[in-house]
N, C-alpha and C. Protein backbone atom coordinates (compact mmCIF):
# COMPACT_ATOMS: atom_id res chain seq x y z
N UNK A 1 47.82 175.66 51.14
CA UNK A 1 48.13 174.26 50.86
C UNK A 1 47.56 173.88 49.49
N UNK A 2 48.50 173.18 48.71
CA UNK A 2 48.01 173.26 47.21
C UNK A 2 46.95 171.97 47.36
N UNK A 3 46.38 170.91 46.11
CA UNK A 3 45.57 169.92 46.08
C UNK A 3 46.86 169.08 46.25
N UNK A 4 47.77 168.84 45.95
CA UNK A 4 48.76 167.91 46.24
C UNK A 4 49.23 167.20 47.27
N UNK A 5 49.14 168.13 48.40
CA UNK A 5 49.59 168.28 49.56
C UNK A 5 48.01 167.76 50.06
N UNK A 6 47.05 168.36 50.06
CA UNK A 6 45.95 167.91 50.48
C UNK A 6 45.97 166.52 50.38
N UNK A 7 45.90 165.69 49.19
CA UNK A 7 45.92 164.34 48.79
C UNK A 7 46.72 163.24 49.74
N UNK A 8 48.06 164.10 49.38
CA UNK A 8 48.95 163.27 50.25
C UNK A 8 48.83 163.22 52.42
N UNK A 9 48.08 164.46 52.43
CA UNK A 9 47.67 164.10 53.79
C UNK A 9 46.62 163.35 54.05
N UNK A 10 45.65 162.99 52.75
CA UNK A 10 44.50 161.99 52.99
C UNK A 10 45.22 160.23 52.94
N UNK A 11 46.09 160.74 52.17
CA UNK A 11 46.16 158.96 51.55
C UNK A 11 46.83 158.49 52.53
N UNK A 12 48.05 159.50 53.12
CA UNK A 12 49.04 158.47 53.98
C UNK A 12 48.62 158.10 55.12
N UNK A 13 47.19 158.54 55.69
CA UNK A 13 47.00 158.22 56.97
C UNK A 13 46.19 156.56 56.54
N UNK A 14 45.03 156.92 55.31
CA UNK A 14 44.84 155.41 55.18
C UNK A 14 45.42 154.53 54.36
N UNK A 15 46.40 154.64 53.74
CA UNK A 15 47.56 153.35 53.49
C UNK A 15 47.90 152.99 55.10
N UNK A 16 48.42 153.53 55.99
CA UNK A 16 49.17 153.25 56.76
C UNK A 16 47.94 152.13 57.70
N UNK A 17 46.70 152.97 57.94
CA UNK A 17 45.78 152.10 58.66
C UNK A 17 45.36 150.89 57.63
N UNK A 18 44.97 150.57 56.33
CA UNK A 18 44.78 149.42 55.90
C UNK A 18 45.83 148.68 56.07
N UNK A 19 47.43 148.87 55.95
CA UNK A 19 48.56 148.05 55.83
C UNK A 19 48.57 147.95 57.08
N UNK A 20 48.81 148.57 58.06
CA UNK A 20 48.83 148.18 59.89
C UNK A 20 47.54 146.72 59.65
N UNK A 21 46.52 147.19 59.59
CA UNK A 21 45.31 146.27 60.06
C UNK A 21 46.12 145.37 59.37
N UNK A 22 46.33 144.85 57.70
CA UNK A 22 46.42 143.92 57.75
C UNK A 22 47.97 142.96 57.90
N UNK A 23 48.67 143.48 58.49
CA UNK A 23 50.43 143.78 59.55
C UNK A 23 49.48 142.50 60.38
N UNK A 24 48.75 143.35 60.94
CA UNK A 24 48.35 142.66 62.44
C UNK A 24 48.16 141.20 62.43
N UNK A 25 46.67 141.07 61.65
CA UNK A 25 46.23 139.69 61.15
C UNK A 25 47.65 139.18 60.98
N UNK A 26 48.46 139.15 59.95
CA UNK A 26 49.71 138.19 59.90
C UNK A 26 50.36 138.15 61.09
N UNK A 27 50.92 138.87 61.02
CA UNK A 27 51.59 138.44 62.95
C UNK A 27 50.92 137.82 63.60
N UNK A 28 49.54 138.39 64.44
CA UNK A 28 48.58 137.68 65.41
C UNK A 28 49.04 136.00 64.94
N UNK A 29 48.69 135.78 63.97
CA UNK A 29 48.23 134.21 63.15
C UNK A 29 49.55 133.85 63.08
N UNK A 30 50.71 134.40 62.95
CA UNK A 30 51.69 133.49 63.40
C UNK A 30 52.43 133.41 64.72
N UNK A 31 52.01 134.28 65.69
CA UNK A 31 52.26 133.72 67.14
C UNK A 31 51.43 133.00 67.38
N UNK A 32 50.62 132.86 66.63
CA UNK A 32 49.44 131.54 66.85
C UNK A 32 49.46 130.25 66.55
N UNK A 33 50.43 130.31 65.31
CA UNK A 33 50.92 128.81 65.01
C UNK A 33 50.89 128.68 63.77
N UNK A 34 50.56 130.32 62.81
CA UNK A 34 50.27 129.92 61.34
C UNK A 34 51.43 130.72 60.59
N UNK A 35 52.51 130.25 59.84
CA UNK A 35 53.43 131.17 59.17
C UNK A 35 53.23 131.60 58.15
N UNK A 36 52.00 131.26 57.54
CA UNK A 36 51.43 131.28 56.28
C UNK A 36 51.69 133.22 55.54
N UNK A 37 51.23 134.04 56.66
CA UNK A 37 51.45 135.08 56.27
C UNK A 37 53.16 135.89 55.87
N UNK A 38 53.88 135.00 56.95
CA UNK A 38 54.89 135.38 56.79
C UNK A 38 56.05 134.64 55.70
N UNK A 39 55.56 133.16 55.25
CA UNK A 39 55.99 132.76 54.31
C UNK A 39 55.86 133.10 52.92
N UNK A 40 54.91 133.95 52.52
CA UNK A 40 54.27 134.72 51.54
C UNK A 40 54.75 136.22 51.73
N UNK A 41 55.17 136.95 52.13
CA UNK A 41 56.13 137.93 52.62
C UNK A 41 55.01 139.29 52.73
N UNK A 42 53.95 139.00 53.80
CA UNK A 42 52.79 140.14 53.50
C UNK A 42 53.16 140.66 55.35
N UNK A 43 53.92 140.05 55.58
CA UNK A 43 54.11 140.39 57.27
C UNK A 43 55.22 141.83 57.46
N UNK A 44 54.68 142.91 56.76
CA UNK A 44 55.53 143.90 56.15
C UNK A 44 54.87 145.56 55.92
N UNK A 45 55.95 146.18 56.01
CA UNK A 45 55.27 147.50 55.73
C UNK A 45 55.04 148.21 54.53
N UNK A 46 55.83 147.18 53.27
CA UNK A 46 56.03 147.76 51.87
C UNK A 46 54.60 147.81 51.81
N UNK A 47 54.18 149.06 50.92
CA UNK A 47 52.68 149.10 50.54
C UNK A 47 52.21 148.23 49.22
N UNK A 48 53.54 147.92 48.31
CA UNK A 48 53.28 147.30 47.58
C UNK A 48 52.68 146.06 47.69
N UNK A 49 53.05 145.01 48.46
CA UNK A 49 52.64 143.85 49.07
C UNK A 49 51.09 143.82 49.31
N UNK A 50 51.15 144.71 49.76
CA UNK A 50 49.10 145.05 50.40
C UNK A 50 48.41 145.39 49.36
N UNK A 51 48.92 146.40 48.13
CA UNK A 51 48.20 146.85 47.64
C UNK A 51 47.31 146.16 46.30
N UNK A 52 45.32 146.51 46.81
CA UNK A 52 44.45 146.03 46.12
C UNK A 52 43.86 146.69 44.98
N UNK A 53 44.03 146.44 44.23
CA UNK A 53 43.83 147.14 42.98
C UNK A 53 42.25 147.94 43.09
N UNK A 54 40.98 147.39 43.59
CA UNK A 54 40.08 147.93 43.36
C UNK A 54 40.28 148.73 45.00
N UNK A 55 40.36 148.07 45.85
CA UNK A 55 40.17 148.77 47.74
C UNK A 55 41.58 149.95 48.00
N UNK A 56 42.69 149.60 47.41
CA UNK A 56 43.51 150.40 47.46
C UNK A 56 43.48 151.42 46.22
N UNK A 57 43.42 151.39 44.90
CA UNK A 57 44.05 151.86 44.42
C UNK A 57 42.04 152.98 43.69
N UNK A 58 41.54 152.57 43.11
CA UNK A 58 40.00 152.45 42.59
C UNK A 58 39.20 153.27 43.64
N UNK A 59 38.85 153.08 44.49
CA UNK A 59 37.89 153.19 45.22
C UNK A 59 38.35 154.53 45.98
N UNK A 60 39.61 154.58 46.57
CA UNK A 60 40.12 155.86 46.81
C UNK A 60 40.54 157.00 46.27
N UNK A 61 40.41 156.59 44.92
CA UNK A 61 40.72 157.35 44.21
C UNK A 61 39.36 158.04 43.21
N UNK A 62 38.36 157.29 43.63
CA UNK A 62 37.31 157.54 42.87
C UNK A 62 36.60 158.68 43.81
N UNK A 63 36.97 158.32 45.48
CA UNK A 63 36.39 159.36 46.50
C UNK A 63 37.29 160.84 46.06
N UNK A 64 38.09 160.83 46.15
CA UNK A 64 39.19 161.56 45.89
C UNK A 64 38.33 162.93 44.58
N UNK A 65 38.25 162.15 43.71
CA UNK A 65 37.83 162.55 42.15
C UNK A 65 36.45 163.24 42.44
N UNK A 66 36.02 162.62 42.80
CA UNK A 66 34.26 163.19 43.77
C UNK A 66 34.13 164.42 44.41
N UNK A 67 35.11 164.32 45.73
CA UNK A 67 35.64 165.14 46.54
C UNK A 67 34.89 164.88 47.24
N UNK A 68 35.03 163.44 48.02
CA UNK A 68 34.22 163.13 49.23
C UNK A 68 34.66 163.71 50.27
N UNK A 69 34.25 163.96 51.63
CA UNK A 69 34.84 163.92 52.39
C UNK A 69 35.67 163.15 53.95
N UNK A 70 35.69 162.14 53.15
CA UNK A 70 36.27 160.83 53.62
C UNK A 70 36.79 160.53 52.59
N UNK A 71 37.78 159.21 52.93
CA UNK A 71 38.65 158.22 52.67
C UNK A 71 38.32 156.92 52.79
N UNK A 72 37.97 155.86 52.05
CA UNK A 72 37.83 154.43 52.18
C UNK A 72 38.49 153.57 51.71
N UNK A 73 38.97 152.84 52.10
CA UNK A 73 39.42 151.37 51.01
C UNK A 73 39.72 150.55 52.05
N UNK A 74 40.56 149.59 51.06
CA UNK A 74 41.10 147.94 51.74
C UNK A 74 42.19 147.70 50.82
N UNK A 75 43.46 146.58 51.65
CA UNK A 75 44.40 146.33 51.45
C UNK A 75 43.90 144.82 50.85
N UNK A 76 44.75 144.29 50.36
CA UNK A 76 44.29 142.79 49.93
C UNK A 76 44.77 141.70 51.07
N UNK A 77 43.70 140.82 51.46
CA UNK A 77 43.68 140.41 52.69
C UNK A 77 44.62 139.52 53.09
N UNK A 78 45.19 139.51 54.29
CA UNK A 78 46.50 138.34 54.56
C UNK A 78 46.46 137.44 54.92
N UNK A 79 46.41 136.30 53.50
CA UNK A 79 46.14 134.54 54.23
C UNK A 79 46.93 134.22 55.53
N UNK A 80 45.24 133.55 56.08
CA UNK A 80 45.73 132.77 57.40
C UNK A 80 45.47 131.31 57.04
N UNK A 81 45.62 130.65 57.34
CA UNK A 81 45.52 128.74 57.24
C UNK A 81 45.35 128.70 58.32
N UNK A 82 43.84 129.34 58.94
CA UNK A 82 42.89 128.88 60.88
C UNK A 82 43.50 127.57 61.19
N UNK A 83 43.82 126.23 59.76
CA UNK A 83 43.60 125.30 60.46
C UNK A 83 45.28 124.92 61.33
N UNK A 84 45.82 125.89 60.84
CA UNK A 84 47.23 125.98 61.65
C UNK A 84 47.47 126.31 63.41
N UNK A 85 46.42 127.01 63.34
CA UNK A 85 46.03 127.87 64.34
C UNK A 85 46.30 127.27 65.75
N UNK A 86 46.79 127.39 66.92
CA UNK A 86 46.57 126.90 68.33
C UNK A 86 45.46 127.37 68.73
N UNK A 87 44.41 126.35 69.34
CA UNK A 87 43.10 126.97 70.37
C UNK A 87 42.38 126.89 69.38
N UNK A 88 42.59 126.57 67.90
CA UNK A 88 41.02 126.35 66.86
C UNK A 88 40.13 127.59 66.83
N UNK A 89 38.85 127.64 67.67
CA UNK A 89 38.46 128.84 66.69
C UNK A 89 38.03 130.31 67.63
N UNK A 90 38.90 129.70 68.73
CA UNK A 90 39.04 130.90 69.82
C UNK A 90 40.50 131.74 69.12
N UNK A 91 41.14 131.15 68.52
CA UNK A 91 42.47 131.76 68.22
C UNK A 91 41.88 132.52 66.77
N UNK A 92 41.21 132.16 65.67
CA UNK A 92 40.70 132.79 64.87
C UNK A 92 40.12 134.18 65.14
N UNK A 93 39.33 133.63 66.57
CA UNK A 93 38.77 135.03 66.77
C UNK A 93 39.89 136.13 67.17
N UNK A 94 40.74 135.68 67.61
CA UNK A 94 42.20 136.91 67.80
C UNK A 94 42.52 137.21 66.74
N UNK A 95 42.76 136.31 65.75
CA UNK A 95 43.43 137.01 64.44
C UNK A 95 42.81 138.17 64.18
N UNK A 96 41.25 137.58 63.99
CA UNK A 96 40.11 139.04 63.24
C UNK A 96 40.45 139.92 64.12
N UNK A 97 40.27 139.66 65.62
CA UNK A 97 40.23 141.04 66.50
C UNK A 97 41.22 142.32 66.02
N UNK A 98 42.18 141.07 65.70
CA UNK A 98 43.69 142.36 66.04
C UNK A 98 43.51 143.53 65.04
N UNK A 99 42.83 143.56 63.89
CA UNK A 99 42.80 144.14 62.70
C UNK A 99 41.92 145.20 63.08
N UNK A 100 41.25 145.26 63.70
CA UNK A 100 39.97 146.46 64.06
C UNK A 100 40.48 146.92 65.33
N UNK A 101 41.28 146.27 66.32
CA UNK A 101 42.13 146.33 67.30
C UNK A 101 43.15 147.25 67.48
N UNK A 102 43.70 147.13 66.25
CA UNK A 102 45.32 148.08 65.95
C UNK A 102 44.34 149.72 65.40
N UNK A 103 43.46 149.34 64.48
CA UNK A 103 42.80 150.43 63.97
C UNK A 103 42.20 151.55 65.43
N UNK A 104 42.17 150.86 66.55
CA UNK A 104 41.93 151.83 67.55
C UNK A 104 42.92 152.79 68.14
N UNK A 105 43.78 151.24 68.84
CA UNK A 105 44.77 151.89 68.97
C UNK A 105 45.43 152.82 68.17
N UNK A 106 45.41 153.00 66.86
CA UNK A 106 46.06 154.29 65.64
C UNK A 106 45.37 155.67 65.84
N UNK A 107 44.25 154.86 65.87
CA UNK A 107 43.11 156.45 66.44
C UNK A 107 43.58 156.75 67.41
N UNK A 108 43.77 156.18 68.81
CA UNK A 108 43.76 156.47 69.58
C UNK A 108 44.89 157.32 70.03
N UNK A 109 46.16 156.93 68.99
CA UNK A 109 47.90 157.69 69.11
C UNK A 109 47.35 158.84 67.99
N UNK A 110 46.62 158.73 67.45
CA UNK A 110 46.57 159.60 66.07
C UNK A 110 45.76 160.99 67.09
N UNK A 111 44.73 160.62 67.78
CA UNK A 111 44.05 161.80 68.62
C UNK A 111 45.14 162.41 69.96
N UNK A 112 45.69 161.74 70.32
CA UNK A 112 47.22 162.25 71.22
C UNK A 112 47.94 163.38 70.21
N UNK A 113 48.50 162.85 69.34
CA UNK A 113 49.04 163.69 68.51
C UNK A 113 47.86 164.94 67.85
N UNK A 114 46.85 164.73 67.81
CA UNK A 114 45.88 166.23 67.16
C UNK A 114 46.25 167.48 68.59
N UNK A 115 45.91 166.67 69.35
CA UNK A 115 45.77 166.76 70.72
C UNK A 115 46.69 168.10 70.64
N UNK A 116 48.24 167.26 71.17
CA UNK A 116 49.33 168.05 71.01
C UNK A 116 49.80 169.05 69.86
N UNK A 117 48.84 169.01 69.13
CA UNK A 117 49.96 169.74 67.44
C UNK A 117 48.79 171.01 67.40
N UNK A 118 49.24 171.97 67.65
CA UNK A 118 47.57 173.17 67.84
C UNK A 118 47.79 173.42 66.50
N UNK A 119 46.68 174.21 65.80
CA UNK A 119 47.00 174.52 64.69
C UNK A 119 46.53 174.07 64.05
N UNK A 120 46.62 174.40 62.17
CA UNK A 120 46.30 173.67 61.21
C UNK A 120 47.69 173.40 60.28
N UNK A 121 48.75 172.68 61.44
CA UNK A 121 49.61 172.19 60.28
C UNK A 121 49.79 170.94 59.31
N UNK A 122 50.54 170.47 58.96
CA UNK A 122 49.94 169.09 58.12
C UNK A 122 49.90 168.08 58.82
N UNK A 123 50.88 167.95 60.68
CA UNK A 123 50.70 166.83 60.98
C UNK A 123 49.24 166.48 61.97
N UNK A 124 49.11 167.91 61.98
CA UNK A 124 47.73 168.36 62.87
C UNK A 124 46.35 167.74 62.09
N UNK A 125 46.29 168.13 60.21
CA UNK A 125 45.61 167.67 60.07
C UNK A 125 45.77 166.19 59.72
N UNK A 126 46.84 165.50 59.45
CA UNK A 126 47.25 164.40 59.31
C UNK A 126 46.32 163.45 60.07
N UNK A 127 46.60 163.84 61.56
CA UNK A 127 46.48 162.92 62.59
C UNK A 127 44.84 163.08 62.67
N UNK A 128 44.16 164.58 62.12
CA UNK A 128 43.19 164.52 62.29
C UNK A 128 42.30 163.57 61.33
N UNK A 129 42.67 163.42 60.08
CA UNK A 129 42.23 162.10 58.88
C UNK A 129 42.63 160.82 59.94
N UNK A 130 43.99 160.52 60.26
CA UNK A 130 44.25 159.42 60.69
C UNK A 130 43.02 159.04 61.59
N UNK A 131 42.61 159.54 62.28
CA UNK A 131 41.70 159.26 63.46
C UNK A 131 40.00 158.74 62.67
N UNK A 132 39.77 159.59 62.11
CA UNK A 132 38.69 159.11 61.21
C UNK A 132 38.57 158.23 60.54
N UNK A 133 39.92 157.59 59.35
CA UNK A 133 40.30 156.68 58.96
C UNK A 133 39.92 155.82 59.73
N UNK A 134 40.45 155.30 60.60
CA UNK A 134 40.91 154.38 61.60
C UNK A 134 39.46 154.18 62.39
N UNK A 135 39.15 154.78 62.83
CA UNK A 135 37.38 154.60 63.31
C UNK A 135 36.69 153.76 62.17
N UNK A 136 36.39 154.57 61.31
CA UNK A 136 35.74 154.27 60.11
C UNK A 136 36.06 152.62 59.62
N UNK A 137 37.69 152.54 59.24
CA UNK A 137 37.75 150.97 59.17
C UNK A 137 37.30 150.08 60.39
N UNK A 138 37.43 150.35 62.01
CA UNK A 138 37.65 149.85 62.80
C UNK A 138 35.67 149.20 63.21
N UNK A 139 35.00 149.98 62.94
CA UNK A 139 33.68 149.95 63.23
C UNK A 139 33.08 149.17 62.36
N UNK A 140 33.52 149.82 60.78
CA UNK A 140 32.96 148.82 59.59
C UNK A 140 33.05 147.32 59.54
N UNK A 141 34.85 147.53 59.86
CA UNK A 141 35.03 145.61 60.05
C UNK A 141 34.48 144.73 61.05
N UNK A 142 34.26 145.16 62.06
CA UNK A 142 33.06 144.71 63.57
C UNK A 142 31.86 144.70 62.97
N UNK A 143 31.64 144.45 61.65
CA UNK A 143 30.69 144.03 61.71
C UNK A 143 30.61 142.85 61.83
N UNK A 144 28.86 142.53 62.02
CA UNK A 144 29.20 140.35 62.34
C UNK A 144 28.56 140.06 60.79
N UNK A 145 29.23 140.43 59.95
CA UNK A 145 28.96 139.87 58.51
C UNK A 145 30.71 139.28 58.16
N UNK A 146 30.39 138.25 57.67
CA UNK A 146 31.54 137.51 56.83
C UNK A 146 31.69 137.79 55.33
N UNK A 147 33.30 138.44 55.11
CA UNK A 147 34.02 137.68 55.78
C UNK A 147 34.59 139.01 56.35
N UNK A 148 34.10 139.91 56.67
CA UNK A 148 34.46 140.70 57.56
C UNK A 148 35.66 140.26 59.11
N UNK A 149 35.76 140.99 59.39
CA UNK A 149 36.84 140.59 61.05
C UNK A 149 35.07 140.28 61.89
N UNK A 150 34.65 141.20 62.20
CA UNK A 150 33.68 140.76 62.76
C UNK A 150 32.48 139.46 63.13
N UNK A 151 32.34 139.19 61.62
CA UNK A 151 31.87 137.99 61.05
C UNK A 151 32.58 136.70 61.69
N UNK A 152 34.08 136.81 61.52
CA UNK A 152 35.24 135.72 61.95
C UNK A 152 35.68 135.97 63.60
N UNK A 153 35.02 137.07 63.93
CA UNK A 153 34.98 137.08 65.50
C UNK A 153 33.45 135.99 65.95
N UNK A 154 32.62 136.28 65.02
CA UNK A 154 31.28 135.92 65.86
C UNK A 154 31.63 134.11 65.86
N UNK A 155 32.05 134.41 64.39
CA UNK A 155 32.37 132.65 64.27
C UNK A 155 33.21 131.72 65.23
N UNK A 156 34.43 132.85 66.05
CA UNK A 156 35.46 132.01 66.75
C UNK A 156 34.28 131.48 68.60
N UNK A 157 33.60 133.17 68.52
CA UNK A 157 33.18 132.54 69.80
C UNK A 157 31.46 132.48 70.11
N UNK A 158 30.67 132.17 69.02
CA UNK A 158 29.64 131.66 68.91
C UNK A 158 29.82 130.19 69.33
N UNK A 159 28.38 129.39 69.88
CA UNK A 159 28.93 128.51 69.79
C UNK A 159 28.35 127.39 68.37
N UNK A 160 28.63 126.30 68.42
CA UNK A 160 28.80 125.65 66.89
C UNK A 160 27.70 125.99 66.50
N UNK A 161 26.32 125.36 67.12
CA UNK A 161 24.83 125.69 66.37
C UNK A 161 24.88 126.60 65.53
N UNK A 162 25.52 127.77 66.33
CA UNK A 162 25.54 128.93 65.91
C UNK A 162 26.54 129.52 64.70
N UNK A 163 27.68 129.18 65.03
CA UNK A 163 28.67 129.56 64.05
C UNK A 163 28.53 128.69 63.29
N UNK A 164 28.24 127.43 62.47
CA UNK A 164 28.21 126.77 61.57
C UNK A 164 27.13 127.18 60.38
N UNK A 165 26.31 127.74 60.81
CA UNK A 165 25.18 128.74 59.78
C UNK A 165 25.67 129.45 59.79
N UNK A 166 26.26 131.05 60.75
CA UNK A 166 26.99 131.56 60.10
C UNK A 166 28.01 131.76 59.05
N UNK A 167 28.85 130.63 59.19
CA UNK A 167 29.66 130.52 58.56
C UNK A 167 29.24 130.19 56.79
N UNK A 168 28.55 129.56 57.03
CA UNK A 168 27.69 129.13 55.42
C UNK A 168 27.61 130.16 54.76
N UNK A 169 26.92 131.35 55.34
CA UNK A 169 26.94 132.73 54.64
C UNK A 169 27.35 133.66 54.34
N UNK A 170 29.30 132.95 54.35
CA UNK A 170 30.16 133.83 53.78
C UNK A 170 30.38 133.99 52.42
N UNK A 171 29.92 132.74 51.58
CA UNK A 171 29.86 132.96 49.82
C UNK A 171 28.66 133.85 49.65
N UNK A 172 28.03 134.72 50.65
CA UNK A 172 26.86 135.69 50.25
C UNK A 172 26.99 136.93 50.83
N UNK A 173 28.51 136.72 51.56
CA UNK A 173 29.48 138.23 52.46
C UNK A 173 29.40 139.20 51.73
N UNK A 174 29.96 139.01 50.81
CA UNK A 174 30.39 140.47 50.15
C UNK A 174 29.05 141.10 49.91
N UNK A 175 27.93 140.44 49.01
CA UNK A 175 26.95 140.93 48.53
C UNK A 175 26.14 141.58 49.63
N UNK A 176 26.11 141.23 50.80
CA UNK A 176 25.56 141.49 52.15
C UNK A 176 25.96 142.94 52.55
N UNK A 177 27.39 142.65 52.58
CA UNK A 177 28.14 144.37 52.64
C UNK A 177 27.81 145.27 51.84
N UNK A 178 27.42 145.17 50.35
CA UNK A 178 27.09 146.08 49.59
C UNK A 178 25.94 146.36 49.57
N UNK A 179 24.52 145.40 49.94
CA UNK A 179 23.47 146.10 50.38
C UNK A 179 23.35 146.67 51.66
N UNK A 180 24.06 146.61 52.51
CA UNK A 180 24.18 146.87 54.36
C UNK A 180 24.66 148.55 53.42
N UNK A 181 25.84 149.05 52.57
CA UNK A 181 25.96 150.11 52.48
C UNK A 181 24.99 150.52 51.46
N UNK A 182 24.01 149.99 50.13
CA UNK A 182 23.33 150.63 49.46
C UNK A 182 22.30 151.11 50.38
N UNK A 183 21.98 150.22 51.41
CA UNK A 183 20.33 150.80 52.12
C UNK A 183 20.87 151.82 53.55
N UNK A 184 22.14 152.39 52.89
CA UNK A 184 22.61 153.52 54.02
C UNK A 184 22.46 153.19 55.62
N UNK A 185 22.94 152.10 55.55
CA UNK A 185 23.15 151.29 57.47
C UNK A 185 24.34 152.08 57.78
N UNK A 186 25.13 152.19 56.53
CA UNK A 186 26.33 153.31 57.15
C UNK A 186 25.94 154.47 57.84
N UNK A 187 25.07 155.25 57.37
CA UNK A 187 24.73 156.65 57.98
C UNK A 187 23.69 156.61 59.28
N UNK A 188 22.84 155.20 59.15
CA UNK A 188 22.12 154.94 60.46
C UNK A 188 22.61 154.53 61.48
N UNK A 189 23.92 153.74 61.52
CA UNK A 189 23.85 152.79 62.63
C UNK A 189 25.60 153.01 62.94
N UNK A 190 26.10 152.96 61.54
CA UNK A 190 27.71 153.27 62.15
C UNK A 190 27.74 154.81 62.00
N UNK A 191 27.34 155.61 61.89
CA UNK A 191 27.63 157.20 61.59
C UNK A 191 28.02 157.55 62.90
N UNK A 192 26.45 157.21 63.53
CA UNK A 192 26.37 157.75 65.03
C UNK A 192 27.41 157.24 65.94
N UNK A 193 28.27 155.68 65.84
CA UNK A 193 28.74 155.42 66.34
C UNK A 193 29.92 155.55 66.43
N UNK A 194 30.80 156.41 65.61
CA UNK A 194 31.87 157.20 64.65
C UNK A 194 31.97 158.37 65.89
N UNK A 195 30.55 159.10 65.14
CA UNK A 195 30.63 159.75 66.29
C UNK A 195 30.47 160.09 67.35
N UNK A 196 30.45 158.70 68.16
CA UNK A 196 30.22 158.70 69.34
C UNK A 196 31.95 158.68 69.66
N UNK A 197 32.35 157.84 68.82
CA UNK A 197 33.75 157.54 69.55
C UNK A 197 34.86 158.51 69.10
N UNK A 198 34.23 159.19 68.32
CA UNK A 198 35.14 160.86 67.81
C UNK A 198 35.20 161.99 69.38
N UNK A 199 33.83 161.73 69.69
CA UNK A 199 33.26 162.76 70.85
C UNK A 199 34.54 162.15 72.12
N UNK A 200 34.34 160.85 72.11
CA UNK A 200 35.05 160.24 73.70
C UNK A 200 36.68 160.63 73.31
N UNK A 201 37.20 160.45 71.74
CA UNK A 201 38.59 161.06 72.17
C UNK A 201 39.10 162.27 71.49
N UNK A 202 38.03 163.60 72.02
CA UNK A 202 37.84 164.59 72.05
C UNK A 202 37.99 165.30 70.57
N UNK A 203 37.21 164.73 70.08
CA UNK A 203 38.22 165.19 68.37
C UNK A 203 36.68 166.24 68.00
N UNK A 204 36.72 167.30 67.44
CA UNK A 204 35.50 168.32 67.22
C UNK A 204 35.75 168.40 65.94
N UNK A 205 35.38 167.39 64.96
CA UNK A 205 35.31 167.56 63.73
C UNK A 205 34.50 167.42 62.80
């Protein structure tokens, strides 16, 4: 298998999981009452639409260049207007869910298919990235930092005391995420939990 072929079995499993996750969010939010995503035309599979110049295009490509052995990024995120929303901020918390939600379920069809495909062919290892991918986003975004999915989960079903300070400390989200990964919380706290959930759908990788 040349480097070409290698590449293209890394990338297509996570384009497909950042653009699914953020598929979901738009839909969820407009059976909810918000068209916002779909009036803006991000309720779609073109990759173009999704694609983030630094999470899509930068960052994966910089792992790539490294020769990490993983795959990371992000799609550019799909406005919701919450205040559209039916159910207020129980329905918010569905939107976030669905995005770390679908990312299981992908793992979860992606390890069916390793399952079935013996071998080391490309869809064998395909499905075997897909699955990692898909963990990897699915765990990261559960986190309860904003503006993470997680963050906007704690917020829908905290109650106010609670979610109203949270919420304050989403203009300090991002910076939060980048020390949560400089002081390696990735390798302490989500590693193990990666592979915990690698182990349950039998994946030996």
């Amino acid at each position: 298998m040349n480097h070409a072929q290698e590449i293209l079995i890394m990338i297509v499993p996570l384009l497909a999981a950042i653009i699914l996750h953020e598929v979901s969010h738009g839909w969820v939010a407009e059976k909810l009452g918000d068209p916002t995503a779909r009036s803006m035309g991000r309720i779609t599979l073109n990759p173009i639409s999704h694609i983030d110049p630094v999470g899509s295009i930068l960052v994966p490509g910089l792992l790539l260049v490294t020769g990490a052995h993983f795959l990371f990024g992000w799609a550019k995120p799909v406005p919701v207007n919450f205040g559209n929303l039916r159910g207020g901020r129980k329905s918010m918390a569905l939107v976030a869910l669905s995005g770390p939600a679908t990312n299981f379920l992908l793992a979860v069809l992606s390890a069916i298919i390793y399952h079935l495909t013996f071998g080391a062919g490309p869809i064998h290892l395909m499905a075997a990235d897909s699955v990692i991918v898909n963990l990897v986003l699915m765990v990261f975004n559960l986190l309860p930092v904003l503006p993470l999915d997680g963050g906007r989960i704690a917020v829908g079903l905290l109650p106010e005391s609670l979610a109203i300070p949270l919420q304050r400390t989403e203009r300090w989200g991002m910076l939060i995420v980048l020390l949560l990964i400089v002081s390696h919380v990735w390798t302490r706290v989500l590693g193990p939990v990666i592979y915990l959930l690698l182990r349950i759908l039998g994946m030996r990788i």
